[in-house]
PDB file of N, CA and C in Angstrom:
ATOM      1  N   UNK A   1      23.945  10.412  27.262  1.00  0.00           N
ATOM      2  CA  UNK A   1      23.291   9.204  26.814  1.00  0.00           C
ATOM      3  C   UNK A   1      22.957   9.336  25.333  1.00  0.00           C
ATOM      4  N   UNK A   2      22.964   8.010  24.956  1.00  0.00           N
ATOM      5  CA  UNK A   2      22.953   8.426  23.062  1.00  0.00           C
ATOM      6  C   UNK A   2      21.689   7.874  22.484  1.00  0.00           C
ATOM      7  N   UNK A   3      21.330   8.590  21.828  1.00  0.00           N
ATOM      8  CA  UNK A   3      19.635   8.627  21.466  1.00  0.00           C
ATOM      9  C   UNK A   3      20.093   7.507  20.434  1.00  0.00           C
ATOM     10  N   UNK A   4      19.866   6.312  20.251  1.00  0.00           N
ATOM     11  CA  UNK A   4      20.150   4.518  18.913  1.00  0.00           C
ATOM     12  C   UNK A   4      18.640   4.395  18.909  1.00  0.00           C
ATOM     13  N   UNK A   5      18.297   4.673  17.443  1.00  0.00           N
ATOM     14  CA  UNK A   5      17.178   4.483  16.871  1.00  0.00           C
ATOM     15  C   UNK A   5      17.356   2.848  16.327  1.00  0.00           C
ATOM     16  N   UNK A   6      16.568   1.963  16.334  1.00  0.00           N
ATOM     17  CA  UNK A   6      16.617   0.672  15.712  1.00  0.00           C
ATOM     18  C   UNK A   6      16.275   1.200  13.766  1.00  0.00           C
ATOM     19  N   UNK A   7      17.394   0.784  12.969  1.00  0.00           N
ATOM     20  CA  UNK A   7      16.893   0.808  11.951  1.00  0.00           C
ATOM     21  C   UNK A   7      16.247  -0.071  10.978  1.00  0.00           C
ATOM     22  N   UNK A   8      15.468   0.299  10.316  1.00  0.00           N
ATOM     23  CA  UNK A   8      14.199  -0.401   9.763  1.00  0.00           C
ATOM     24  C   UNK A   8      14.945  -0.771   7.724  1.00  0.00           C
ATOM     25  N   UNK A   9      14.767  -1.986   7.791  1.00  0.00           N
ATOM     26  CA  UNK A   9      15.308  -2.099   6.184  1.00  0.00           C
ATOM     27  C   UNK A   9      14.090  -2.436   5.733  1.00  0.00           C
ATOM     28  N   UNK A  10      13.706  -1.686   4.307  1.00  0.00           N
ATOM     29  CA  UNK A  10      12.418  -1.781   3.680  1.00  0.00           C
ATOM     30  C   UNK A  10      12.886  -2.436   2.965  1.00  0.00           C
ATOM     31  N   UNK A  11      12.002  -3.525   1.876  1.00  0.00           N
ATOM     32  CA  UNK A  11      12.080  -4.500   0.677  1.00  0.00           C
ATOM     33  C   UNK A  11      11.248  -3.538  -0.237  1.00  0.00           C
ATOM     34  N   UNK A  12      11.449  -1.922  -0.199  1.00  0.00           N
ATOM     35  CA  UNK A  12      11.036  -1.044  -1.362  1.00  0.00           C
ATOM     36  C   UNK A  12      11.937  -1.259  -2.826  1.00  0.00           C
ATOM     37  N   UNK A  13      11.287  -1.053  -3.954  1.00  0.00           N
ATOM     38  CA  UNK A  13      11.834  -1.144  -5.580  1.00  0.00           C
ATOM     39  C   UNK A  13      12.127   0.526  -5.196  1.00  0.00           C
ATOM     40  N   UNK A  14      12.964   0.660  -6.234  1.00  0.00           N
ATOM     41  CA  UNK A  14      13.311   1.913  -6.822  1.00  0.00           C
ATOM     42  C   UNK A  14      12.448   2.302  -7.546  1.00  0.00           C
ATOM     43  N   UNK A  15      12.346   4.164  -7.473  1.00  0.00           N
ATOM     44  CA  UNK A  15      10.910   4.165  -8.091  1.00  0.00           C
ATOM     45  C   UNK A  15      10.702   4.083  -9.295  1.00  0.00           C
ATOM     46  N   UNK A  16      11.866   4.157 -10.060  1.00  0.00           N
ATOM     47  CA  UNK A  16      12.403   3.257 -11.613  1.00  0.00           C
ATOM     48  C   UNK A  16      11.655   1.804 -11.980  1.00  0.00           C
ATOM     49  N   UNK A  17      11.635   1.366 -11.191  1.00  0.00           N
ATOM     50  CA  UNK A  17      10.863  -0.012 -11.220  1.00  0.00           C
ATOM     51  C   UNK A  17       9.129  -0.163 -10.752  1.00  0.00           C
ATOM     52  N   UNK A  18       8.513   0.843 -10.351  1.00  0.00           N
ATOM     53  CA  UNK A  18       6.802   1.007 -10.204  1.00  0.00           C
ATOM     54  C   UNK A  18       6.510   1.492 -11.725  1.00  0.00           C
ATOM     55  N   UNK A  19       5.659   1.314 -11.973  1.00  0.00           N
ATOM     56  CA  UNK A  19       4.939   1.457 -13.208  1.00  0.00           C
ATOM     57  C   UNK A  19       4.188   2.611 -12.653  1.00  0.00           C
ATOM     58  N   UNK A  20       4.211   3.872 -14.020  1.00  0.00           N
ATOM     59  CA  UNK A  20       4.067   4.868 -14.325  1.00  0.00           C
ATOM     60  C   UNK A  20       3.034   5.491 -13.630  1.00  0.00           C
ATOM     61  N   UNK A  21       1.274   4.856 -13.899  1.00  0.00           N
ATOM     62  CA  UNK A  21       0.144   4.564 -13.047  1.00  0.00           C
ATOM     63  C   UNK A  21      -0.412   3.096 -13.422  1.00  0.00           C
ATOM     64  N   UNK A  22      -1.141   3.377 -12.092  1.00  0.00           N
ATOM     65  CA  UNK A  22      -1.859   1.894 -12.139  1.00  0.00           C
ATOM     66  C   UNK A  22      -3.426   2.423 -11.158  1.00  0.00           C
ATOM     67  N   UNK A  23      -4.039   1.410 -12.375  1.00  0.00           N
ATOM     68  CA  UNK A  23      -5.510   1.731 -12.008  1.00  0.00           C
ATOM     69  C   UNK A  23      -5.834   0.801 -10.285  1.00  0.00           C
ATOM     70  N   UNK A  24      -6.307   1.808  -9.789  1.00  0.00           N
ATOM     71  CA  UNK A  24      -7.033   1.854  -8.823  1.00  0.00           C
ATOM     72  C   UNK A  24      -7.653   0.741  -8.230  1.00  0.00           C
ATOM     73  N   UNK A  25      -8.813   0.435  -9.151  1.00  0.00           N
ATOM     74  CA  UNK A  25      -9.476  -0.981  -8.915  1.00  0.00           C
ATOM     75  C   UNK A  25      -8.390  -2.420  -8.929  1.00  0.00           C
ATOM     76  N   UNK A  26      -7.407  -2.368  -9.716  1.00  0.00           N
ATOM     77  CA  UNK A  26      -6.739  -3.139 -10.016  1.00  0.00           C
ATOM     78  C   UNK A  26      -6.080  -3.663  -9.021  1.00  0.00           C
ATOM     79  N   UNK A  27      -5.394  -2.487  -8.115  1.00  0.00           N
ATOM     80  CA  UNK A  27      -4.096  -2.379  -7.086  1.00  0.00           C
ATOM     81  C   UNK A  27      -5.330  -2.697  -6.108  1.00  0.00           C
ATOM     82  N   UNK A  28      -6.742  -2.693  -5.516  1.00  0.00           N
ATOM     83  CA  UNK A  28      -7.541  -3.151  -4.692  1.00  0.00           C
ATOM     84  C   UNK A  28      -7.585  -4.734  -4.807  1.00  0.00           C
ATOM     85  N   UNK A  29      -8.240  -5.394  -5.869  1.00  0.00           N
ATOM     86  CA  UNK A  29      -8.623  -6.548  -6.007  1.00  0.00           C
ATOM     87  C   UNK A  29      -6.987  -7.030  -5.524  1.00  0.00           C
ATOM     88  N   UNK A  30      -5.821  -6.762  -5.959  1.00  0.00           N
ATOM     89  CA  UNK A  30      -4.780  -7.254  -5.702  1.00  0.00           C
ATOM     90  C   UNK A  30      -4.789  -7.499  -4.303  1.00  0.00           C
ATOM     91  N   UNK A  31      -4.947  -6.361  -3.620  1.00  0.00           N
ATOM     92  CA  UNK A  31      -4.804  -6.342  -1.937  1.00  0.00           C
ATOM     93  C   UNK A  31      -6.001  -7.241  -1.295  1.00  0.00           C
ATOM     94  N   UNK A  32      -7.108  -7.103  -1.763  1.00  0.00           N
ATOM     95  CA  UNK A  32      -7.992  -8.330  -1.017  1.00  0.00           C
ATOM     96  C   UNK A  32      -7.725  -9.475  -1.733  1.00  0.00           C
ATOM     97  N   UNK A  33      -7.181 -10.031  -2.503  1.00  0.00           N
ATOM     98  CA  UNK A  33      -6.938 -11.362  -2.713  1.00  0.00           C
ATOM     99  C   UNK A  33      -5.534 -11.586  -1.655  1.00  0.00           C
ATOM    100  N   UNK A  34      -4.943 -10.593  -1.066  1.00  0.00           N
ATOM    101  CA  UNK A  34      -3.641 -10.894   0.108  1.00  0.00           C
ATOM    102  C   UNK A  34      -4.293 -11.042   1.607  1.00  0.00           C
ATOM    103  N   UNK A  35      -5.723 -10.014   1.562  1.00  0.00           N
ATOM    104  CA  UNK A  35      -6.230 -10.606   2.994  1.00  0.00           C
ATOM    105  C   UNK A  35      -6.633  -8.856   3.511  1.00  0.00           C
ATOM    106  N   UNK A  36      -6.448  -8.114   2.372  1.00  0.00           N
ATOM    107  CA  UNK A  36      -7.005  -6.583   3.118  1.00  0.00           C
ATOM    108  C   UNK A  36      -8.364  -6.831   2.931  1.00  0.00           C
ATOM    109  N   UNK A  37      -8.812  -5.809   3.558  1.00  0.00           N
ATOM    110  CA  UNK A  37     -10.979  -5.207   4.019  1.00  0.00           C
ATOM    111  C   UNK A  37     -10.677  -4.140   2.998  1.00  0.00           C
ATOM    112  N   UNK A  38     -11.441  -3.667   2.040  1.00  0.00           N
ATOM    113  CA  UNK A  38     -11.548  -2.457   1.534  1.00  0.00           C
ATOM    114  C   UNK A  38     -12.876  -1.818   1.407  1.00  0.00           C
ATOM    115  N   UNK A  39     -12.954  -1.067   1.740  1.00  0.00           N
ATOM    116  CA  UNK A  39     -13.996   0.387   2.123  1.00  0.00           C
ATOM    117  C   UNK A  39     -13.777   1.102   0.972  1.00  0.00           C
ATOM    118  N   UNK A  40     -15.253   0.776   0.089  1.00  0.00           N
ATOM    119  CA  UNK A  40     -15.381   2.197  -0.754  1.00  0.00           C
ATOM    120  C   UNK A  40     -16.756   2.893  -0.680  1.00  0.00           C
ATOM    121  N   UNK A  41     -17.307   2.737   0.395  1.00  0.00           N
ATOM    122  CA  UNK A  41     -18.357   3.361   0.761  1.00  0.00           C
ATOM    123  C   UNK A  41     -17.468   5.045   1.594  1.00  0.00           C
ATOM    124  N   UNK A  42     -18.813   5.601   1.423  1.00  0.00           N
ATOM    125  CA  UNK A  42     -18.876   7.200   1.884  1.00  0.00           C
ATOM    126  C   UNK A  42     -17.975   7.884   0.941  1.00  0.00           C
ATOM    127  N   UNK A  43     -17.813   8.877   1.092  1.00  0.00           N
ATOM    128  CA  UNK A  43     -17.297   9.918   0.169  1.00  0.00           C
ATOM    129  C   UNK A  43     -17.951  10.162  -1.061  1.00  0.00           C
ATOM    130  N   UNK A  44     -16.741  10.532  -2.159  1.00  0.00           N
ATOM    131  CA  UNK A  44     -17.170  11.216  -3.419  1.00  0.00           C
ATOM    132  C   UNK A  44     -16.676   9.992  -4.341  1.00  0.00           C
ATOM    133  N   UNK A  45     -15.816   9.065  -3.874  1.00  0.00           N
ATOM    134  CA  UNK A  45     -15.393   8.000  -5.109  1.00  0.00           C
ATOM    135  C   UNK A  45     -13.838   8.459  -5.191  1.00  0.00           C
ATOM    136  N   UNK A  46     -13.415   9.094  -4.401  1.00  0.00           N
ATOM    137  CA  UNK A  46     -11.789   9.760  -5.045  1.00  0.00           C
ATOM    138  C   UNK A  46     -11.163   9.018  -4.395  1.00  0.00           C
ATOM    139  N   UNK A  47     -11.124   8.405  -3.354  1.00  0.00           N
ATOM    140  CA  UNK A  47     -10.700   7.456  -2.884  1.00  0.00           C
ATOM    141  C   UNK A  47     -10.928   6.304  -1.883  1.00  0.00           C
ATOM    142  N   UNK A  48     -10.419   5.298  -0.994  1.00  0.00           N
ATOM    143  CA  UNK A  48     -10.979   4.370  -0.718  1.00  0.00           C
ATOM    144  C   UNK A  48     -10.310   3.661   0.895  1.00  0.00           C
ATOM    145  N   UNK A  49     -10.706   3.023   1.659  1.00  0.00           N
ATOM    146  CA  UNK A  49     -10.125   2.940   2.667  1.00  0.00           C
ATOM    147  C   UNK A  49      -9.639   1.672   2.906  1.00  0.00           C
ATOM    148  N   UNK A  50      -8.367   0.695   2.801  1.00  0.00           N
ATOM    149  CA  UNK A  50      -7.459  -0.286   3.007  1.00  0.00           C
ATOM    150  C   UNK A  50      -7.198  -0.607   4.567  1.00  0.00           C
ATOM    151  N   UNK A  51      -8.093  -1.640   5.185  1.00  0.00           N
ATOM    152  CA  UNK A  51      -7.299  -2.467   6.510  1.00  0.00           C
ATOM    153  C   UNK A  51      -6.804  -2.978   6.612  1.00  0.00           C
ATOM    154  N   UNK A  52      -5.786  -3.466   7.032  1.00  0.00           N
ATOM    155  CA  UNK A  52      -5.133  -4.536   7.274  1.00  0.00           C
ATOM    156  C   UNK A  52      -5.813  -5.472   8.589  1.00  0.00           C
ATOM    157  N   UNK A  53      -6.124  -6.668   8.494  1.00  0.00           N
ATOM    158  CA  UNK A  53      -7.053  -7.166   9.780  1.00  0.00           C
ATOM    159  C   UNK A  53      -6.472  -7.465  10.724  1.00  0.00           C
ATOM    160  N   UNK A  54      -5.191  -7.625  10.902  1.00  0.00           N
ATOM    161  CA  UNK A  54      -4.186  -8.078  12.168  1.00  0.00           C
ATOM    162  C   UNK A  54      -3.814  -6.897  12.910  1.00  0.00           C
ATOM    163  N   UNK A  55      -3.561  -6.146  11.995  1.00  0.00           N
ATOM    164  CA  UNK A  55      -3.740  -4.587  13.311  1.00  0.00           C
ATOM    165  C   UNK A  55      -4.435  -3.943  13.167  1.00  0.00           C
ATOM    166  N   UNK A  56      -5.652  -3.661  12.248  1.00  0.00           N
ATOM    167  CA  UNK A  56      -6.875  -2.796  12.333  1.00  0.00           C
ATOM    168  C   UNK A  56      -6.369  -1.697  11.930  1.00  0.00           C
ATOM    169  N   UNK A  57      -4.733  -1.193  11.410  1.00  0.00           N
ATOM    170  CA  UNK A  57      -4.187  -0.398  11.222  1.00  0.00           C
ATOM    171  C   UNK A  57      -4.756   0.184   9.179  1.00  0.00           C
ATOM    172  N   UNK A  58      -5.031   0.963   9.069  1.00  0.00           N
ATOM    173  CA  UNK A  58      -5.571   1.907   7.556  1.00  0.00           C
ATOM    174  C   UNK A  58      -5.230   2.615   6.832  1.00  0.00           C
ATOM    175  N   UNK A  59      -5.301   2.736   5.600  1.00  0.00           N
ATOM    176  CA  UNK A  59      -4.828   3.680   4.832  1.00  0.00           C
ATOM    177  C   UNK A  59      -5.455   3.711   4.001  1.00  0.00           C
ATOM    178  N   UNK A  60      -5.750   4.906   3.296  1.00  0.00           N
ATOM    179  CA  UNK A  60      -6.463   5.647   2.230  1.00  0.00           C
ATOM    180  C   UNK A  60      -5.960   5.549   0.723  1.00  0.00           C
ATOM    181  N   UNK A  61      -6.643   5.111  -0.101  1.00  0.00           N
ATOM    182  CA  UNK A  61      -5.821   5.240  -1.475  1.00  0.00           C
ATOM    183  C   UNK A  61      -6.657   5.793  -2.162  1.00  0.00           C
ATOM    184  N   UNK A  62      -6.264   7.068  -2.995  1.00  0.00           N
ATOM    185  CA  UNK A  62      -6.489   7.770  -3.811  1.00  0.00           C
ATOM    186  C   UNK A  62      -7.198   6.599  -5.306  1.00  0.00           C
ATOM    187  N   UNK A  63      -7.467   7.908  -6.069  1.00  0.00           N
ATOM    188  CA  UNK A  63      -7.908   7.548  -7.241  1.00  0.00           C
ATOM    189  C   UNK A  63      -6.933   7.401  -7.863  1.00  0.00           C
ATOM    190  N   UNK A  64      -6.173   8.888  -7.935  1.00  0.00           N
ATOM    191  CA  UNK A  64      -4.575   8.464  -8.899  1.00  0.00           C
ATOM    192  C   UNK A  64      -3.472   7.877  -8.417  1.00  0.00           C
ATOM    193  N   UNK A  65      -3.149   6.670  -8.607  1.00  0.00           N
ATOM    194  CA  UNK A  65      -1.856   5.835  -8.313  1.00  0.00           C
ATOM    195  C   UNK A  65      -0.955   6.346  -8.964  1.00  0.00           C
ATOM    196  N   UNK A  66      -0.073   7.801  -9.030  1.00  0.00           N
ATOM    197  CA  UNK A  66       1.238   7.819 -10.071  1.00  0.00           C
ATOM    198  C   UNK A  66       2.246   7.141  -8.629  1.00  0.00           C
ATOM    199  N   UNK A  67       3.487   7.198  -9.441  1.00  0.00           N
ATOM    200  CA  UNK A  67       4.617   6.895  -8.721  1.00  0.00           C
ATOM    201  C   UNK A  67       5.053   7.253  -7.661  1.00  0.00           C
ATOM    202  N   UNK A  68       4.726   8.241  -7.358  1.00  0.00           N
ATOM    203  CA  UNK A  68       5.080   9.271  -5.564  1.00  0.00           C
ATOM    204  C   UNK A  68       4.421   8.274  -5.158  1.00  0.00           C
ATOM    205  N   UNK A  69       3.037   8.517  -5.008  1.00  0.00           N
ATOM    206  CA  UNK A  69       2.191   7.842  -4.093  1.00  0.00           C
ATOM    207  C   UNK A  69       1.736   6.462  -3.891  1.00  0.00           C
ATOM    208  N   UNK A  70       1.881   5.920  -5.276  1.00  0.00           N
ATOM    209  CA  UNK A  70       2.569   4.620  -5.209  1.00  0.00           C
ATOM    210  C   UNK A  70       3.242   3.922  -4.123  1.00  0.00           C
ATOM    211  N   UNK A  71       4.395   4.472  -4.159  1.00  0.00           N
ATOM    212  CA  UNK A  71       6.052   4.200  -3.318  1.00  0.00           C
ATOM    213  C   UNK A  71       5.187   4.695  -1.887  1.00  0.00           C
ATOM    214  N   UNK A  72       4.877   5.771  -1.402  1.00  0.00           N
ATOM    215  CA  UNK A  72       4.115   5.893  -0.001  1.00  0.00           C
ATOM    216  C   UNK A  72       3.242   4.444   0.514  1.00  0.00           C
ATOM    217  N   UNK A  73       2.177   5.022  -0.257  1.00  0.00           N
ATOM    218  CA  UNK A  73       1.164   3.295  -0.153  1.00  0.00           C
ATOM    219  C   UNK A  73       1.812   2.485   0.289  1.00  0.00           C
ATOM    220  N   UNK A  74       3.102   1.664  -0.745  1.00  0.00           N
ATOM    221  CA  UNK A  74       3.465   0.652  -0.779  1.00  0.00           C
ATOM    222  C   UNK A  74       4.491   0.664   0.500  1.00  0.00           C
ATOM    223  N   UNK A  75       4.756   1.478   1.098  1.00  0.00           N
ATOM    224  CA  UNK A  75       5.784   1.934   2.142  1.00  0.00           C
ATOM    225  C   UNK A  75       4.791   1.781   3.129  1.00  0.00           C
ATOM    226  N   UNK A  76       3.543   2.190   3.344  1.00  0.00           N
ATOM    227  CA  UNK A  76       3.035   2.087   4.268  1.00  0.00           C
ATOM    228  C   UNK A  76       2.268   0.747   4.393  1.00  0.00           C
ATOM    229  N   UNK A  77       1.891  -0.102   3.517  1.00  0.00           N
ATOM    230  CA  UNK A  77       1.217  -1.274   3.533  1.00  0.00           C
ATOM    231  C   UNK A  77       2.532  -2.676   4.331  1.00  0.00           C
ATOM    232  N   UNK A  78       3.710  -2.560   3.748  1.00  0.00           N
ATOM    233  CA  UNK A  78       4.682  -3.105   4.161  1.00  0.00           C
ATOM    234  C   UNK A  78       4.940  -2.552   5.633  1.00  0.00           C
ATOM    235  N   UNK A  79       4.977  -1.596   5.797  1.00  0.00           N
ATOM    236  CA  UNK A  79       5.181  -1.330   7.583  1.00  0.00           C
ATOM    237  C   UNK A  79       3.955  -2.115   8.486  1.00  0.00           C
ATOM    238  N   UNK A  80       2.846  -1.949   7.828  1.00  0.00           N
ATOM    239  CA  UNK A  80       1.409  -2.657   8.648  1.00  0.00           C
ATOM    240  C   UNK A  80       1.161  -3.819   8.694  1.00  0.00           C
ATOM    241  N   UNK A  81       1.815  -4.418   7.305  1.00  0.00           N
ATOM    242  CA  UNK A  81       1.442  -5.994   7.251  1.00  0.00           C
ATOM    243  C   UNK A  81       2.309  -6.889   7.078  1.00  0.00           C
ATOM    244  N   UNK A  82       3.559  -6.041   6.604  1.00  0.00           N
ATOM    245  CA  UNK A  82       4.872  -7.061   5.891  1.00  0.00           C
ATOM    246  C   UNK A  82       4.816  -7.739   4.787  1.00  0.00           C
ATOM    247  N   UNK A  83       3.576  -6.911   4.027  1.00  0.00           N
ATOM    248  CA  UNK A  83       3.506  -7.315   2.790  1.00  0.00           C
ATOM    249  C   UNK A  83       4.373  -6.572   1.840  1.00  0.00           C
ATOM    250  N   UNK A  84       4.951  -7.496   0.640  1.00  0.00           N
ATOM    251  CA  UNK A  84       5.857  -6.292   0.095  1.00  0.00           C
ATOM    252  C   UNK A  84       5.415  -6.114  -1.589  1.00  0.00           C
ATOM    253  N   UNK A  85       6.159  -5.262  -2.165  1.00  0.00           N
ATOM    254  CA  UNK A  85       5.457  -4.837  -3.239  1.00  0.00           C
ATOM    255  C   UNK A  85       5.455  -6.618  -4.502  1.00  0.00           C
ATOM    256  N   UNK A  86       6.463  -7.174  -4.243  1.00  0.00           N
ATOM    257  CA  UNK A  86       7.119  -8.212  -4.820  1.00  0.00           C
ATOM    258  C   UNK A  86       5.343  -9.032  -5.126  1.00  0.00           C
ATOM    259  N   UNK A  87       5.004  -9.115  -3.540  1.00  0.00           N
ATOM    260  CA  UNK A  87       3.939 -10.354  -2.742  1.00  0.00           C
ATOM    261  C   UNK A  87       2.313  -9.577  -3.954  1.00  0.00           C
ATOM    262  N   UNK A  88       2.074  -8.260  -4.100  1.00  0.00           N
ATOM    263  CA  UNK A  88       1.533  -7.592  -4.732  1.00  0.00           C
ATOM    264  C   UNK A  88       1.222  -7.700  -6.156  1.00  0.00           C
ATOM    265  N   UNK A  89       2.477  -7.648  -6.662  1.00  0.00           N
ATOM    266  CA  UNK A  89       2.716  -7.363  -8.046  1.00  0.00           C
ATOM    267  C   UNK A  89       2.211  -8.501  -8.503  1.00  0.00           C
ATOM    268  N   UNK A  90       2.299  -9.591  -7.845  1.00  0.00           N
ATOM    269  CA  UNK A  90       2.183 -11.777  -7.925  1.00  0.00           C
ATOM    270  C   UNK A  90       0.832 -11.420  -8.145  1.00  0.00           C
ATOM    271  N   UNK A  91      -0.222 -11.053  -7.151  1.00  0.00           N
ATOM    272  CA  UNK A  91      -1.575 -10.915  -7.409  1.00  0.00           C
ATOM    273  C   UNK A  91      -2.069 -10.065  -8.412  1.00  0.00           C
ATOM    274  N   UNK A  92      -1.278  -8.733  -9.240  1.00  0.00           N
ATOM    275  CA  UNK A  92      -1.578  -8.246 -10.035  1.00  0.00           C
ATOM    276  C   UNK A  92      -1.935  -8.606 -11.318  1.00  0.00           C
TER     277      UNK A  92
END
């Protein structure tokens, strides 16, 4: 029997096309003007906690936005909400 994974096509940029860093606060206000909850209570301030409200599903964003983690984030916000970096960048 043959193990057929369904494959998944992302609407990810090349990481040629994310900007270098991007401040923190910035890439937040962006996401709650799309409809995320953001949590910056508890901790030390290094980073911050992103819901999505239709699946209660979360993710953590750092203080430093370089490009790796960028492309993750943005990989993981699009799997949770089907938001894509395009829908983002508009609110930026």
């Amino acid at each position: 029997m043959l193990n057929v994974r369904a494959k998944t096509k992302w609407n990810m940029p090349s990481r040629s096309e994310l900007p270098g860093s991007l401040h923190r606060n910035k890439f937040t206000k962006a996401l709650r003007r799309l409809g995320f909850l953001i949590d910056k209570s508890g901790g030390d301030g290094s980073h911050c906690k992103v819901t999505w409200p239709g699946t209660q599903k979360s993710i953590t964003i750092p203080q430093r936005l370089d490009k790796d983690v960028l492309y993750y984030v943005l990989k993981e916000i699009e799997q949770y909400s089907g938001i894509t970096w395009d829908q983002i960048r508009q609110e930026l």
